[in-house]
PDB file of N, CA and C in Angstrom:
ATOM      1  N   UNK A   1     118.643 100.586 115.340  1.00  0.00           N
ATOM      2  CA  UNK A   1     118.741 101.042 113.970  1.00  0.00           C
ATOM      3  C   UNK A   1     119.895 102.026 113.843  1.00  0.00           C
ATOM      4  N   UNK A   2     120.647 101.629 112.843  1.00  0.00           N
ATOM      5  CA  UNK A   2     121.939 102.751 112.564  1.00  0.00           C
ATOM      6  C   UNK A   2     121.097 104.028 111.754  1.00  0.00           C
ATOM      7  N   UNK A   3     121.930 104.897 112.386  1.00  0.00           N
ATOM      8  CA  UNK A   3     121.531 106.264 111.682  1.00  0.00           C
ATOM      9  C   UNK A   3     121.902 106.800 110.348  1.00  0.00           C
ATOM     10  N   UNK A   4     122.957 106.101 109.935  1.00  0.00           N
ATOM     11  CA  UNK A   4     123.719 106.055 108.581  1.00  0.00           C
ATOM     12  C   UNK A   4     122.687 105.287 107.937  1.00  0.00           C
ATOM     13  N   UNK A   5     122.421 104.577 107.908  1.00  0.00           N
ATOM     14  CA  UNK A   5     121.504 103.253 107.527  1.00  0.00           C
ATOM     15  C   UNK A   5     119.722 104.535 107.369  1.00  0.00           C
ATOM     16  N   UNK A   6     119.526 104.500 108.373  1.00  0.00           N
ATOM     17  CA  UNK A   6     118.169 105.843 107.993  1.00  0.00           C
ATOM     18  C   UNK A   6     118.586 106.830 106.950  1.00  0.00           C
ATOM     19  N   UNK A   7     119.700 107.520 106.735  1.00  0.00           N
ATOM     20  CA  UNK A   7     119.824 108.541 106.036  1.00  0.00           C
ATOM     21  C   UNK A   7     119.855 108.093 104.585  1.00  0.00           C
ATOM     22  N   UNK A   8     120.934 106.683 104.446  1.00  0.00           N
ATOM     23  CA  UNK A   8     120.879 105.894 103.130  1.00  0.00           C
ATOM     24  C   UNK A   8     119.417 105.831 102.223  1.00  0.00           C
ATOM     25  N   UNK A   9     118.417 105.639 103.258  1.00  0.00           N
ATOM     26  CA  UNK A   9     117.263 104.720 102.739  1.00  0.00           C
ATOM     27  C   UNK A   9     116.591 106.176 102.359  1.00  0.00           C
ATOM     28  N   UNK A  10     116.263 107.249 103.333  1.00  0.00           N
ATOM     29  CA  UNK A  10     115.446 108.443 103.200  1.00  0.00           C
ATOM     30  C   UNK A  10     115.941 109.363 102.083  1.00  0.00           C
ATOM     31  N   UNK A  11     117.337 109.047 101.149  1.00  0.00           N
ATOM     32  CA  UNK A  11     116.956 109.438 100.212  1.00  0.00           C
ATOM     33  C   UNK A  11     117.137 109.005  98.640  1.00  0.00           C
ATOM     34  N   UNK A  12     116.507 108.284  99.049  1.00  0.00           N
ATOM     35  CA  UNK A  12     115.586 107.080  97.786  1.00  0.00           C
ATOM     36  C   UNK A  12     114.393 107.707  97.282  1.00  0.00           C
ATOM     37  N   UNK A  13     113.870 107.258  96.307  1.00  0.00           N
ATOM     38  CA  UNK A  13     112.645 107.547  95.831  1.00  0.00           C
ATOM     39  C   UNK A  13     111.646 106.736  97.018  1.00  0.00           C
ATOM     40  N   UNK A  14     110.523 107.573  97.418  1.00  0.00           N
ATOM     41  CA  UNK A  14     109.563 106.614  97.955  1.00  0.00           C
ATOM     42  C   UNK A  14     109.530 105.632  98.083  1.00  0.00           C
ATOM     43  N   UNK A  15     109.006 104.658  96.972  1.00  0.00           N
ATOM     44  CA  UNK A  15     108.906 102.870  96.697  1.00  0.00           C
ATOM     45  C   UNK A  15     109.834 102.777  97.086  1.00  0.00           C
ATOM     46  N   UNK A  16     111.259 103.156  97.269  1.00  0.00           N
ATOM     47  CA  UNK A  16     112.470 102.191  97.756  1.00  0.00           C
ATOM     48  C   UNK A  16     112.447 102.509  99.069  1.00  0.00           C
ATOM     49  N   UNK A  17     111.794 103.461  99.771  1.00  0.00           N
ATOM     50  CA  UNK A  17     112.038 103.669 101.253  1.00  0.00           C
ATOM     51  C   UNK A  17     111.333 103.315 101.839  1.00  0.00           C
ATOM     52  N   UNK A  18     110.042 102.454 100.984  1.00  0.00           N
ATOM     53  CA  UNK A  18     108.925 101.461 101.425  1.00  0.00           C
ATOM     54  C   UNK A  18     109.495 100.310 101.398  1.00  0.00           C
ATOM     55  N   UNK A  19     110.248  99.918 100.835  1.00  0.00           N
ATOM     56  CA  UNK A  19     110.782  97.982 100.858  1.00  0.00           C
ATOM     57  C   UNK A  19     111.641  98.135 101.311  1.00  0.00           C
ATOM     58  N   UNK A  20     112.625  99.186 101.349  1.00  0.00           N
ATOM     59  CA  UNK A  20     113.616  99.143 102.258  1.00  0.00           C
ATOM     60  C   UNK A  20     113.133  99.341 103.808  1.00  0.00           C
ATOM     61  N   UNK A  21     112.261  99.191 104.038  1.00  0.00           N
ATOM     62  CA  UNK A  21     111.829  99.466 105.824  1.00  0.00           C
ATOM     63  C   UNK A  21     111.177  98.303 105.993  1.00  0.00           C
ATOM     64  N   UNK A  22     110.681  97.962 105.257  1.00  0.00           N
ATOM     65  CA  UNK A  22     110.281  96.259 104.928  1.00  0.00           C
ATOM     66  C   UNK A  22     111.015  95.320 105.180  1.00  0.00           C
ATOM     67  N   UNK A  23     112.049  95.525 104.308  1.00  0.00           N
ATOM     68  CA  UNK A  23     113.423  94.200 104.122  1.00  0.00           C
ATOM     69  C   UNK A  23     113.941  94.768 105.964  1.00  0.00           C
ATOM     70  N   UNK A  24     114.103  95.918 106.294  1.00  0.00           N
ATOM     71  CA  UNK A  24     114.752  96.409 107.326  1.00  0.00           C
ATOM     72  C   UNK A  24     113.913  95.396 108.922  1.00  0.00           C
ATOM     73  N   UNK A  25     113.003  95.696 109.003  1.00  0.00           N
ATOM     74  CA  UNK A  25     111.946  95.024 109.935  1.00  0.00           C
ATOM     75  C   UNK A  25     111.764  93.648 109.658  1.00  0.00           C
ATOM     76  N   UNK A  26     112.143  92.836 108.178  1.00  0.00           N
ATOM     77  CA  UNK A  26     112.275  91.702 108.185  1.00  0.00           C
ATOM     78  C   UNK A  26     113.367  90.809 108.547  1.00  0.00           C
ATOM     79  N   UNK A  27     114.551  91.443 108.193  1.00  0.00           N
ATOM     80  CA  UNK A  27     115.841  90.971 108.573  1.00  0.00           C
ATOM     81  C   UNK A  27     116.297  90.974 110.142  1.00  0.00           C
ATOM     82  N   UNK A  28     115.782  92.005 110.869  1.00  0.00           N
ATOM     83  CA  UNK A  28     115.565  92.146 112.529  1.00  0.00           C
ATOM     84  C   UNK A  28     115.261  91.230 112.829  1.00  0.00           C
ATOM     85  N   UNK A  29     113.457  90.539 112.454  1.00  0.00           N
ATOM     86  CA  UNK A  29     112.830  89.868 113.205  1.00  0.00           C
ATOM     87  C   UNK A  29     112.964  87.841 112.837  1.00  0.00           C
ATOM     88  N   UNK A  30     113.805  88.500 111.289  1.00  0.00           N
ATOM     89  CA  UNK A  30     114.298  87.280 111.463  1.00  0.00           C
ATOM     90  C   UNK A  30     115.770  86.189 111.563  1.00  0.00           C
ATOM     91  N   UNK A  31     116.509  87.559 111.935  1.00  0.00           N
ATOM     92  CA  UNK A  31     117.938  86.692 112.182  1.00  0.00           C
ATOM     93  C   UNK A  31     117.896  87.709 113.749  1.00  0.00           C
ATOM     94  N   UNK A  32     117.778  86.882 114.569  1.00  0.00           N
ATOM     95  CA  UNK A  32     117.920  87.154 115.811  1.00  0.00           C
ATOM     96  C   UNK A  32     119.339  87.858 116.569  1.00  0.00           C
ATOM     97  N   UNK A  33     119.681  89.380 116.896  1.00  0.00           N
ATOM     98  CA  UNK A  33     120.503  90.049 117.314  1.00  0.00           C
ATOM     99  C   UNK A  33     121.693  90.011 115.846  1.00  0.00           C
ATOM    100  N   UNK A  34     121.068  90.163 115.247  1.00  0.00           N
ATOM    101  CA  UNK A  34     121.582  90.987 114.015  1.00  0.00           C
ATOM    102  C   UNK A  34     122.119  92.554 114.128  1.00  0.00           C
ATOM    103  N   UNK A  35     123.362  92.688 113.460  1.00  0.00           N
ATOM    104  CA  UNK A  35     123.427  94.014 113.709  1.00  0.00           C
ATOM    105  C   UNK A  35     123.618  95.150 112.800  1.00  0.00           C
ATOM    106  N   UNK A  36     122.749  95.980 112.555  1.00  0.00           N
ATOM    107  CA  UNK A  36     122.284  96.552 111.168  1.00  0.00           C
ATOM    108  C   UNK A  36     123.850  97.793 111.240  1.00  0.00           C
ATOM    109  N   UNK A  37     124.861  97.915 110.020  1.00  0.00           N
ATOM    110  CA  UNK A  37     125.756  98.290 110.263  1.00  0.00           C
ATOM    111  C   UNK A  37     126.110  98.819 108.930  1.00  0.00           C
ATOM    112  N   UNK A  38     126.854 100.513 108.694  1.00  0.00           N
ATOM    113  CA  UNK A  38     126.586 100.977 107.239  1.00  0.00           C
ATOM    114  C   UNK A  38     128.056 100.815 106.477  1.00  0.00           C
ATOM    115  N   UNK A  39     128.268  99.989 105.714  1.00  0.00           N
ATOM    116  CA  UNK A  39     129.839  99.626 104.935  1.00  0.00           C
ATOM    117  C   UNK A  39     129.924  99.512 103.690  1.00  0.00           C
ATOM    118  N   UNK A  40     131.005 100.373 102.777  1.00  0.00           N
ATOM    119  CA  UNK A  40     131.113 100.528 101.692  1.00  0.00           C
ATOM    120  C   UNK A  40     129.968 100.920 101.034  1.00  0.00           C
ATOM    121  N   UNK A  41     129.352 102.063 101.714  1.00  0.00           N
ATOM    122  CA  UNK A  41     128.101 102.917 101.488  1.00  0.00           C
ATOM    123  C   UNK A  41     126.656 102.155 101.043  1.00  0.00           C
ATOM    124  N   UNK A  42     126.828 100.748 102.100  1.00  0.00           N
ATOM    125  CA  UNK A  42     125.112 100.101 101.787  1.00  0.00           C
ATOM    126  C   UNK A  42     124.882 100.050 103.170  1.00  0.00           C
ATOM    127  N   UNK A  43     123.643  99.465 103.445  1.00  0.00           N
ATOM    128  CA  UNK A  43     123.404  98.685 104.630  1.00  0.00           C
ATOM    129  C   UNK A  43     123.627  97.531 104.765  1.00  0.00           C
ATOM    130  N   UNK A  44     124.517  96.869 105.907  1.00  0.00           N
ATOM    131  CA  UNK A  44     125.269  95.725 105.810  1.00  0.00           C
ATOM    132  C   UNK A  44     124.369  94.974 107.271  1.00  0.00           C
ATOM    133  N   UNK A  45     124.169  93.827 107.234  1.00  0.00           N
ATOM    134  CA  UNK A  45     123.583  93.168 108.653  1.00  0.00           C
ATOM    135  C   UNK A  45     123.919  91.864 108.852  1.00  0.00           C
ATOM    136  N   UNK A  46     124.964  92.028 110.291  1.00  0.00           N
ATOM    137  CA  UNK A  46     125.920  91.433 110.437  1.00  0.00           C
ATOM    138  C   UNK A  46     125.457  90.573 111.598  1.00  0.00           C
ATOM    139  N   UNK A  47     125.725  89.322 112.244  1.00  0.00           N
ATOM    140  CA  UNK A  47     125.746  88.523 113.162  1.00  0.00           C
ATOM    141  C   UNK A  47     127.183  87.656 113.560  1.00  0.00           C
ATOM    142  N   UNK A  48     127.566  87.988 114.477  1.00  0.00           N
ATOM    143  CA  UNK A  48     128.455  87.325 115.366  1.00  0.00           C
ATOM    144  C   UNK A  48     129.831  87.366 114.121  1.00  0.00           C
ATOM    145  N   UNK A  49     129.664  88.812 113.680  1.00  0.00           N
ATOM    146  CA  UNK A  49     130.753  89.395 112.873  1.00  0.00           C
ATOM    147  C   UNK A  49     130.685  88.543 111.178  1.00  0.00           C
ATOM    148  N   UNK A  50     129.744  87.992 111.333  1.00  0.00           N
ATOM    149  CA  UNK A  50     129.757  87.237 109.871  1.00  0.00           C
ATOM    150  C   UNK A  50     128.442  88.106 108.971  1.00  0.00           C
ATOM    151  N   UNK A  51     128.886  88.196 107.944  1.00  0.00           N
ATOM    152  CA  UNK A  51     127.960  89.161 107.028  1.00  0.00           C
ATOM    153  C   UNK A  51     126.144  88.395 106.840  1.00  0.00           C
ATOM    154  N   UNK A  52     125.171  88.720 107.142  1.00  0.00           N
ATOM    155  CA  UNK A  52     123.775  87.911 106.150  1.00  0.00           C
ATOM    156  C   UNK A  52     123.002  88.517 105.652  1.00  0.00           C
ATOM    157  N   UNK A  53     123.376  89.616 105.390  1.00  0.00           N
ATOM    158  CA  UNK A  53     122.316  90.641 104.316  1.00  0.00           C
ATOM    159  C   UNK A  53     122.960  91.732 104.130  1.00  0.00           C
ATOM    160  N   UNK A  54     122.955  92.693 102.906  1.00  0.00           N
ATOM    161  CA  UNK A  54     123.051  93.611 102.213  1.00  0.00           C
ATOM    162  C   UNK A  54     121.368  94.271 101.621  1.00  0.00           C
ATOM    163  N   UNK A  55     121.150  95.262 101.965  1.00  0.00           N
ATOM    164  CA  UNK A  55     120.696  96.171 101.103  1.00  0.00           C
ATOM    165  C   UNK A  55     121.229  97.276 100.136  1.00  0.00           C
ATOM    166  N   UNK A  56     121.327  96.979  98.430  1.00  0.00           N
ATOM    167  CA  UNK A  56     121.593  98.051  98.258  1.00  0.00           C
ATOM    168  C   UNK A  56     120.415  98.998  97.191  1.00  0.00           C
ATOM    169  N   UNK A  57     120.860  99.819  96.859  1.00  0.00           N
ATOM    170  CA  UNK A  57     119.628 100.771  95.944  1.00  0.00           C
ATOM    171  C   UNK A  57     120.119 101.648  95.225  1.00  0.00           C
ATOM    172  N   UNK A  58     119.924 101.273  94.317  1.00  0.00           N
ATOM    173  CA  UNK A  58     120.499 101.539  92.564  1.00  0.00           C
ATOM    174  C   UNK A  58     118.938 102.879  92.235  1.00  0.00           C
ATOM    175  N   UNK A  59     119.834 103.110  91.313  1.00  0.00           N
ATOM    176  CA  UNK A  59     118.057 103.836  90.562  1.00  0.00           C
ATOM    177  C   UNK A  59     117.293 103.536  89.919  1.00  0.00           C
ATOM    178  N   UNK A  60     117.216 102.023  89.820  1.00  0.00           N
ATOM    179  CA  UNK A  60     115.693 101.715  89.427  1.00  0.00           C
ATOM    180  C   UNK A  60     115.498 100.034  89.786  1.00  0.00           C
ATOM    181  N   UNK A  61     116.247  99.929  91.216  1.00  0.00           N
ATOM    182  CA  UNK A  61     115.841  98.921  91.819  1.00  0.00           C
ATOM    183  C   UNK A  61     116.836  98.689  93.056  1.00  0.00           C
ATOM    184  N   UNK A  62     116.141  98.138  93.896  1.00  0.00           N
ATOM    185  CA  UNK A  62     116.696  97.596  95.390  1.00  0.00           C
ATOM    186  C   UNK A  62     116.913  96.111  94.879  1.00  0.00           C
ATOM    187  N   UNK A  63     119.053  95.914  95.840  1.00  0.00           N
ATOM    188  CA  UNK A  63     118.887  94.494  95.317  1.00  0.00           C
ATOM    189  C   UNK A  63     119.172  93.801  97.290  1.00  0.00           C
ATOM    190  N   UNK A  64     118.606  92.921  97.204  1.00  0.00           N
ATOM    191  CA  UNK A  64     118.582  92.431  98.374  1.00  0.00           C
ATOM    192  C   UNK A  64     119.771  91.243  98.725  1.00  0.00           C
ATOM    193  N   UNK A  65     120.749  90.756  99.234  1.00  0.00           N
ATOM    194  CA  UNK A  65     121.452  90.189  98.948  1.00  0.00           C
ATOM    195  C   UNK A  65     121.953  89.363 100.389  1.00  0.00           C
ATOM    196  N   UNK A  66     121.981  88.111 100.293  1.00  0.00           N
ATOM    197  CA  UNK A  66     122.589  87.184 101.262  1.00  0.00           C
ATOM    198  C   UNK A  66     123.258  86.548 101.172  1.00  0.00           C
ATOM    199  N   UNK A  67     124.253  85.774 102.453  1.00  0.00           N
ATOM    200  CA  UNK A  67     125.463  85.478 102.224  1.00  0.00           C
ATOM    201  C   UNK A  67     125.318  83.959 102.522  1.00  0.00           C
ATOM    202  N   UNK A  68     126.007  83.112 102.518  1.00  0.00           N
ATOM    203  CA  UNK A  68     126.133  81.453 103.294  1.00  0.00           C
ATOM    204  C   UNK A  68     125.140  80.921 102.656  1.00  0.00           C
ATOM    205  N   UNK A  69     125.003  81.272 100.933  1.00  0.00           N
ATOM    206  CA  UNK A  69     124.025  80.502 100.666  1.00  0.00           C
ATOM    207  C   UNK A  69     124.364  79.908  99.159  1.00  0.00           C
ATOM    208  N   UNK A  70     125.423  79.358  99.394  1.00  0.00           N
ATOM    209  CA  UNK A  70     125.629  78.479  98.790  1.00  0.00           C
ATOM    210  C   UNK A  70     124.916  76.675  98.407  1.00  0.00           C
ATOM    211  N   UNK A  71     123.778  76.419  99.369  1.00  0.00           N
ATOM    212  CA  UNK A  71     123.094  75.314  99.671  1.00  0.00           C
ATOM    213  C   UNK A  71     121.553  75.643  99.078  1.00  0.00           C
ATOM    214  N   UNK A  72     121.452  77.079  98.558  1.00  0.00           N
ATOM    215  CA  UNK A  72     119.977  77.507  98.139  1.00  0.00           C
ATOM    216  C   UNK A  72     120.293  77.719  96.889  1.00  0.00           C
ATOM    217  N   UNK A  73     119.664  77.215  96.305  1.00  0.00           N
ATOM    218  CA  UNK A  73     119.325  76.894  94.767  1.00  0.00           C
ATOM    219  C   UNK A  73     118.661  77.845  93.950  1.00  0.00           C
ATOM    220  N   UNK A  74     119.320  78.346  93.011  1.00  0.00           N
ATOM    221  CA  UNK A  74     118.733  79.613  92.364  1.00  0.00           C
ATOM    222  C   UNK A  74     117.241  79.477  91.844  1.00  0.00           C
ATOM    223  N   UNK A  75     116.202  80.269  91.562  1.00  0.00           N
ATOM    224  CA  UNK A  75     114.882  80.573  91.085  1.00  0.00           C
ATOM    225  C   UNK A  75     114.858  81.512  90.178  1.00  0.00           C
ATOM    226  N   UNK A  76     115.204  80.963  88.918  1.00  0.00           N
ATOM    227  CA  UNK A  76     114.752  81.723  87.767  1.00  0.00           C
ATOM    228  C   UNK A  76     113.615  83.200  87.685  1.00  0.00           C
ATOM    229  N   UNK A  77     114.796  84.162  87.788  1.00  0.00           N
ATOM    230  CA  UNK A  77     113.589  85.102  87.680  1.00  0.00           C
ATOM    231  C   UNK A  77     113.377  85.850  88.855  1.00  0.00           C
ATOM    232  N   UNK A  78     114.236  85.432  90.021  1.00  0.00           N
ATOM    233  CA  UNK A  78     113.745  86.075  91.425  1.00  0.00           C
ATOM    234  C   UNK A  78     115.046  85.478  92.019  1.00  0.00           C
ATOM    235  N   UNK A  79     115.623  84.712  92.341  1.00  0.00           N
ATOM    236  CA  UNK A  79     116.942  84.584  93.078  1.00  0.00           C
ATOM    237  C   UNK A  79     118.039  84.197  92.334  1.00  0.00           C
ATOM    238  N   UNK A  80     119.005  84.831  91.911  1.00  0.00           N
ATOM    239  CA  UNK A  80     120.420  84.617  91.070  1.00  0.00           C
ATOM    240  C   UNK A  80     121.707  84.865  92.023  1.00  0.00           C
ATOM    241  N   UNK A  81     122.647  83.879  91.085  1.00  0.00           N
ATOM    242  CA  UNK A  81     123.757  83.569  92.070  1.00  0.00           C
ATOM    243  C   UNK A  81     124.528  84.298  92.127  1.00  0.00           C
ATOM    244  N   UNK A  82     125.632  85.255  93.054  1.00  0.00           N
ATOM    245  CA  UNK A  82     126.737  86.185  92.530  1.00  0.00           C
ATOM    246  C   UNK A  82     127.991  85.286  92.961  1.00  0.00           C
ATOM    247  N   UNK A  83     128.875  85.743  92.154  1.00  0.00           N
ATOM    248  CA  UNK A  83     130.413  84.869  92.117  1.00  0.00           C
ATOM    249  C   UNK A  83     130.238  83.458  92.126  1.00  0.00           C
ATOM    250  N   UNK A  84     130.671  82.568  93.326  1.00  0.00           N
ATOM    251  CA  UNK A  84     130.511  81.543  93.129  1.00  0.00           C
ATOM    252  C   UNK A  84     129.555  80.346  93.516  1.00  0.00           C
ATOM    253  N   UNK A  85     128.402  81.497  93.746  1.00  0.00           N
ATOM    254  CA  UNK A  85     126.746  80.778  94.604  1.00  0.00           C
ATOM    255  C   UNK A  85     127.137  80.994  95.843  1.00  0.00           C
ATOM    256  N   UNK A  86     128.306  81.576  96.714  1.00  0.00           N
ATOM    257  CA  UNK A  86     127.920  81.703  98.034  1.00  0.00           C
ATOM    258  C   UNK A  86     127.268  83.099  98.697  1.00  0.00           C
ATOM    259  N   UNK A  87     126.837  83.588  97.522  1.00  0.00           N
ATOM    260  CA  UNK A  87     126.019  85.232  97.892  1.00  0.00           C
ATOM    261  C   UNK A  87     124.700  84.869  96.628  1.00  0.00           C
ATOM    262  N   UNK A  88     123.857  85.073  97.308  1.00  0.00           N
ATOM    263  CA  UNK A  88     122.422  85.210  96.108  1.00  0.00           C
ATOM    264  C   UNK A  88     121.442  86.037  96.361  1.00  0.00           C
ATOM    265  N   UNK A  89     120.921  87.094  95.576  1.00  0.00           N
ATOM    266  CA  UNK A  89     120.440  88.246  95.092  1.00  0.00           C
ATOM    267  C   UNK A  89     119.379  88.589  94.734  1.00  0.00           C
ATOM    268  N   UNK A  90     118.296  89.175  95.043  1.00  0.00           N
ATOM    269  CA  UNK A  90     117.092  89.408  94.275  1.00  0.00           C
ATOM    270  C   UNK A  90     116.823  90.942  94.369  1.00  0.00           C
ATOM    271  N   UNK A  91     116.479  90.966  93.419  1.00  0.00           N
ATOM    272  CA  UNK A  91     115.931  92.282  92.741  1.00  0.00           C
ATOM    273  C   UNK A  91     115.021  92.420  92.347  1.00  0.00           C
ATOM    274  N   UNK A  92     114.365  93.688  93.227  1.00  0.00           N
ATOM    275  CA  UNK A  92     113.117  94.044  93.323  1.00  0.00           C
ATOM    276  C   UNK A  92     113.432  95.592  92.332  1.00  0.00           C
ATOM    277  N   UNK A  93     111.829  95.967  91.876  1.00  0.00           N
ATOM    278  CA  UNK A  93     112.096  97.096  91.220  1.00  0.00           C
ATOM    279  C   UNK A  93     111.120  97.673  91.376  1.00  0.00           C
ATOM    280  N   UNK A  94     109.778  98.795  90.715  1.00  0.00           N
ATOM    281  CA  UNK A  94     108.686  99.207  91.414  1.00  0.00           C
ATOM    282  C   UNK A  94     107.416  98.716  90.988  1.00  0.00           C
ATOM    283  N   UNK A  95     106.610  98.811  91.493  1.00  0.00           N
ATOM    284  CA  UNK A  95     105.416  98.292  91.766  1.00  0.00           C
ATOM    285  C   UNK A  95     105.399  96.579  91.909  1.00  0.00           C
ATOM    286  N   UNK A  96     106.718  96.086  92.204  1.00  0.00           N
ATOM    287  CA  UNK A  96     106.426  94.296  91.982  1.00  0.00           C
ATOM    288  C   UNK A  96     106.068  94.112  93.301  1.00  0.00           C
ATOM    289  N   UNK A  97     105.315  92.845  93.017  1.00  0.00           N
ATOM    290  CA  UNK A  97     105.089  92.824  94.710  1.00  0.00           C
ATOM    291  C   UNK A  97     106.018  91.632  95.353  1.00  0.00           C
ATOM    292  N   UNK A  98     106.405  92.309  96.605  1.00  0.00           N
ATOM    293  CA  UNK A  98     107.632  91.698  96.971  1.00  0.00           C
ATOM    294  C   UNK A  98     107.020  90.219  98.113  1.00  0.00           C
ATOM    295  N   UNK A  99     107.424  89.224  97.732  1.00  0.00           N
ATOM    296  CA  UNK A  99     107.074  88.313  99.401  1.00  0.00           C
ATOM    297  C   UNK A  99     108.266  88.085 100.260  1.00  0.00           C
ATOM    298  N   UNK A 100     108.054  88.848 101.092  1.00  0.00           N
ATOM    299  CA  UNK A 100     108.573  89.053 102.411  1.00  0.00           C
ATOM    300  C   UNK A 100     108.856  87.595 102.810  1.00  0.00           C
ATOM    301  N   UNK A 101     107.859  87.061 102.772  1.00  0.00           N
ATOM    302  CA  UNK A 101     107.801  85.873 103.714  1.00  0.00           C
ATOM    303  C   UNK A 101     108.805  84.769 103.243  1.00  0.00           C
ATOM    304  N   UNK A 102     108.978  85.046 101.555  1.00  0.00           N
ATOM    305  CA  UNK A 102     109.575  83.716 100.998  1.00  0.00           C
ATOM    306  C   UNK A 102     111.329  84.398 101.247  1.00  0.00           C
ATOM    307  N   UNK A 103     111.660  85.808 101.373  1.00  0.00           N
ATOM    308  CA  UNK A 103     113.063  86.397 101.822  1.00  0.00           C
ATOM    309  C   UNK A 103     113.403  85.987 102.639  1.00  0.00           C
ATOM    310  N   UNK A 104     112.658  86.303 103.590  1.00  0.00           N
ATOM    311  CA  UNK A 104     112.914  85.813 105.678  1.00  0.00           C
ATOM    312  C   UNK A 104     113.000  83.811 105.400  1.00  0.00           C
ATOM    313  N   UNK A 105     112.140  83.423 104.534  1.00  0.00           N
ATOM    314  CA  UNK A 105     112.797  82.142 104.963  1.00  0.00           C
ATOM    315  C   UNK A 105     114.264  81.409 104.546  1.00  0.00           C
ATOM    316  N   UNK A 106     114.227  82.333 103.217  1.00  0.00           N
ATOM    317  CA  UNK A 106     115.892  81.904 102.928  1.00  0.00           C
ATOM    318  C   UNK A 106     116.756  82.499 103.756  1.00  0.00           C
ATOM    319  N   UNK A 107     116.741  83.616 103.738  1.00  0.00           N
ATOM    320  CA  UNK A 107     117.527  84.839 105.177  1.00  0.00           C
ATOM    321  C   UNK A 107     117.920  83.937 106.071  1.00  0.00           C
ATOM    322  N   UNK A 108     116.636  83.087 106.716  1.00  0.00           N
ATOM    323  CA  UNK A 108     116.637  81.909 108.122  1.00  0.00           C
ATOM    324  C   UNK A 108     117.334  80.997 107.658  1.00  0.00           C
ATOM    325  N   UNK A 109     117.191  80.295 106.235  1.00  0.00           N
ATOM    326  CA  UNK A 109     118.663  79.461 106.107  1.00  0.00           C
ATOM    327  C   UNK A 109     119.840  79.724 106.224  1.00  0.00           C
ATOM    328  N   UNK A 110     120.159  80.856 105.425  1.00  0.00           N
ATOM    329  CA  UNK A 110     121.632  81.194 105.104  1.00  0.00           C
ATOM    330  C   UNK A 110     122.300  81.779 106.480  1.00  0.00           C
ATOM    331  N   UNK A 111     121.025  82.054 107.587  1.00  0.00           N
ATOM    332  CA  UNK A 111     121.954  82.936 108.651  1.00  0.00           C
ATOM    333  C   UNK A 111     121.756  82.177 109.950  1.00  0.00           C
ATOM    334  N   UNK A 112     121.369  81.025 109.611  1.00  0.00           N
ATOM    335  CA  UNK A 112     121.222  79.905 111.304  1.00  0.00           C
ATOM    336  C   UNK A 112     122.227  79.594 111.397  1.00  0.00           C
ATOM    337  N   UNK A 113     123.147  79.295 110.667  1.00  0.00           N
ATOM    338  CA  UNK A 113     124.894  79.022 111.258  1.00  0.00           C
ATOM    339  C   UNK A 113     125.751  80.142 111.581  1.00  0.00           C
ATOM    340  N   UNK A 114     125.176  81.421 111.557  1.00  0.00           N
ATOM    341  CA  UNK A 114     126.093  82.558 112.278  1.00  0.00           C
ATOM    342  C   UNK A 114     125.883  82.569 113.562  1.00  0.00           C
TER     343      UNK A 114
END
């Protein structure tokens, strides 16, 4: 764990330093030797020098963001495309409840070719 990356998250409001340790422990366990790294003041998590996740945290929502995913198809309402669909985004805000499980599996698409 980067230490820049701890200091980012700890000073957030609570709820964001709860999903952000969430998304943090999810992105570990599911892009294998990932390397959690702090750039242009977010948390950036990088594999074999190619970008597959961003955390960042706004003030009144964490947006979660992955790269090489141009092949995943947006979901109204929960995954939107940035620029030209090869980065897509979800935004969480407070009290929603987040599924982990359905992040980590797109995460596992977009980051099996790094």
């Amino acid at each position: 764990m980067n230490d820049d990356v701890t200091q980012y998250i700890n000073k957030t409001q609570p709820w964001q330093i709860d999903v952000c340790e969430k998304l943090r422990a999810m992105i570990g366990q599911t892009v294998p030797g990932v390397e959690e790294q702090f750039q242009y003041g977010k948390p950036h998590y990088v594999k074999n020098g190619n970008y597959a996740a961003v955390i960042a945290v706004a003030k009144s929502k964490i947006s979660f963001m992955v790269f090489n995913a141009k092949d995943i198809p947006e979901v109204k309402g929960f995954l939107r495309a940035m620029g030209n669909g090869e980065r897509k985004t979800v935004d969480i805000t407070e009290g929603q409840d987040v599924d982990y499980d359905a992040l980590a599996g797109i995460l596992a698409k977009t980051s099996a070719a790094l």
